[in-house]
Protein backbone atom coordinates (compact mmCIF):
# COMPACT_ATOMS: atom_id res chain seq x y z
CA UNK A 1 0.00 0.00 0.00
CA UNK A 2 1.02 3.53 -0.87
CA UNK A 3 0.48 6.09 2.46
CA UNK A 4 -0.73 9.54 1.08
CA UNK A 5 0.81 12.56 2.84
CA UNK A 6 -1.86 13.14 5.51
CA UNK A 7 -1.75 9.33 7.12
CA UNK A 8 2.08 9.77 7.77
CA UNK A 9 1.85 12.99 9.57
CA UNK A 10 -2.11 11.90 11.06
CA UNK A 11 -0.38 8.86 12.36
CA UNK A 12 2.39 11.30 15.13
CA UNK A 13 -0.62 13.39 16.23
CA UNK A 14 -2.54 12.42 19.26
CA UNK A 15 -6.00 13.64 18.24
CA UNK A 16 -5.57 10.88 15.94
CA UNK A 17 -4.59 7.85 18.56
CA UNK A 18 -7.84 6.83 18.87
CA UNK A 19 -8.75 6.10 15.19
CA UNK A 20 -7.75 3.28 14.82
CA UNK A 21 -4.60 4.65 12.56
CA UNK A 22 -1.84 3.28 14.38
CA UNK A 23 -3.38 -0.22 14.77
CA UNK A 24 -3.96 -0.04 10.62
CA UNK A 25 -0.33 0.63 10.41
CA UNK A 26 1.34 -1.85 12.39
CA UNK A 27 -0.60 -4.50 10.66
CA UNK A 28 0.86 -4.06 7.02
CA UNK A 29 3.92 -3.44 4.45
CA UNK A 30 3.26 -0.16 3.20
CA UNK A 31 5.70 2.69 1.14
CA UNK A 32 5.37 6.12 -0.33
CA UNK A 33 6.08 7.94 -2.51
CA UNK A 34 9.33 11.15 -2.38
CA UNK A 35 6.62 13.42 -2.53
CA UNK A 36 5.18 12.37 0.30
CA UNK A 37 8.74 12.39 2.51
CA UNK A 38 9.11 15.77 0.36
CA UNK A 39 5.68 17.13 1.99
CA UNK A 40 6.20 15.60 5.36
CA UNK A 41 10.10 16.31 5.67
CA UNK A 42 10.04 19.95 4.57
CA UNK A 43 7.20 21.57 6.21
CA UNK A 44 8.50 24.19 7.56
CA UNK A 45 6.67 24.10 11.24
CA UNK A 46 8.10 21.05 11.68
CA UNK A 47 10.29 20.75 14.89
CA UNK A 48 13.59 19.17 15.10
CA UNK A 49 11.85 16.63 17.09
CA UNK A 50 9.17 16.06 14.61
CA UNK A 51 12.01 16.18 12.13
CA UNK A 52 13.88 13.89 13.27
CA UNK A 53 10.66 10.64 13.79
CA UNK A 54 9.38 11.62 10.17
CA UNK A 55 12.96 10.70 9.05
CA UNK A 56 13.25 7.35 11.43
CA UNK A 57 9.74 7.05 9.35
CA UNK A 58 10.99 7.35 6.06
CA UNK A 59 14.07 5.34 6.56
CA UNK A 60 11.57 2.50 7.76
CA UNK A 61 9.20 2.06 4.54
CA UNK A 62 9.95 1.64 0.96
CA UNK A 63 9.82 5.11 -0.66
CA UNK A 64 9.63 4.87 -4.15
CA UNK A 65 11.20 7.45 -6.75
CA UNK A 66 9.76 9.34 -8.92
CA UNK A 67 10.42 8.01 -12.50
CA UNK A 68 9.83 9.07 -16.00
CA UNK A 69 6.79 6.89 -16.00
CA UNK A 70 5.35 8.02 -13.07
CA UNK A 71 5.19 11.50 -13.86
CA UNK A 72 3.76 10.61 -17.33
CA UNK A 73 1.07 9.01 -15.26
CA UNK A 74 0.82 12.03 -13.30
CA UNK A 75 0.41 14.15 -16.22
CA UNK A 76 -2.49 12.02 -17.79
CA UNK A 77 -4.03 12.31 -14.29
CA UNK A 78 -3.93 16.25 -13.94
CA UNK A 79 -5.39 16.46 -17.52
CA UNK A 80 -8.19 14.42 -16.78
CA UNK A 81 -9.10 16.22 -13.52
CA UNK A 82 -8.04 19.21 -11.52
CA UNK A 83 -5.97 18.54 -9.05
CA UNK A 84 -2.93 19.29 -7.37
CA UNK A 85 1.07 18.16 -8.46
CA UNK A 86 1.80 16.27 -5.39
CA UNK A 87 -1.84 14.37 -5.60
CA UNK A 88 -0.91 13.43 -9.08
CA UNK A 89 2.25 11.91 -8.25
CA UNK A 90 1.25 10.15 -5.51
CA UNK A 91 -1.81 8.42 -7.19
CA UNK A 92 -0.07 7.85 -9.93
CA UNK A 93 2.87 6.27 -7.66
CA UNK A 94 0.07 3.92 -6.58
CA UNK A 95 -1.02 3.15 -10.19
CA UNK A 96 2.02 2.57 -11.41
CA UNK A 97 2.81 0.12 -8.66
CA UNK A 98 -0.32 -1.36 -8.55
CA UNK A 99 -1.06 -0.87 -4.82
CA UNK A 100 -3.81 0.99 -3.24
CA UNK A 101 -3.50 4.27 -2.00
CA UNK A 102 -4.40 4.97 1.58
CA UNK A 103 -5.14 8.27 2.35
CA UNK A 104 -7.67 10.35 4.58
CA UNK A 105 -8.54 12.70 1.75
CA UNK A 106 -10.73 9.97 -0.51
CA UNK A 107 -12.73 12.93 -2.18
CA UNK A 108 -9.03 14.40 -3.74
CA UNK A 109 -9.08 10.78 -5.16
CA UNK A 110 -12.25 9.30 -6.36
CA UNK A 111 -12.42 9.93 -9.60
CA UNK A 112 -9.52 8.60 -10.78
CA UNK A 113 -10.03 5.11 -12.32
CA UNK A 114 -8.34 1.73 -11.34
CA UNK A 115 -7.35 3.50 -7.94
CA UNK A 116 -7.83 1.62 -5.05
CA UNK A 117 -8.66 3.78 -1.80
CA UNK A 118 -8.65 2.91 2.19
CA UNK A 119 -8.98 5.29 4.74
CA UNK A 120 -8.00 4.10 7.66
CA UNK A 121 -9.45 6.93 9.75
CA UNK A 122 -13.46 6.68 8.46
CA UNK A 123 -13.57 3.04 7.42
């Protein structure tokens, strides 16, 4: 599975302890994509000490690249529907790899054909 932005940082916020999130994530193999750790790692609010789990984070999942043929997925994506660079990427990390994409923000996803969505938070 493919972790959208929002479950990584969801998943070190305590409002979010009793969703069910952290449970969802111990129980399976999941990766993202360097958009994501680009999101997550260079938010600029981020403390050192927030810093410093996102990267024991990111050095503990696959994170995939982003190749030629992802981003020619992600450019079929954005001209079928408006949405936003790192979105595309992502879902089209997801597509290309054949994995679903978990993420809290379905609605930013649900158009886009032969994606699979979970969210872990509402489900």
């Amino acid at each position: 599975m493919v972790l959208d932005s929002n479950i990584v940082i969801y998943a070190f916020q305590p409002k979010y302890q009793a969703s069910g999130l952290e449970d969802f994530l111990l129980q399976g193999d999941f990766s993202v994509s360097n958009v994501t750790r680009l999101e997550v790692m260079g938010y600029w609010r981020n403390s050192d000490a927030e810093f410093a789990r996102f990267a024991l984070f990111f050095d503990a999942v696959h994170v995939f690249a982003v190749s030629s043929e992802i981003i020619d997925l992600a450019i079929q994506l954005r001209r079928q529907k408006n949405m936003g660079l790192a979105d595309a990427i992502i879902a089209a990390t997801a597509l290309r790899h054949q994995l679903p994409l978990v993420t809290h923000n379905i609605r930013d996803f649900q158009r886009i054909e032969g994606l699979e969505l979970i969210d872990p938070i509402t489900d």
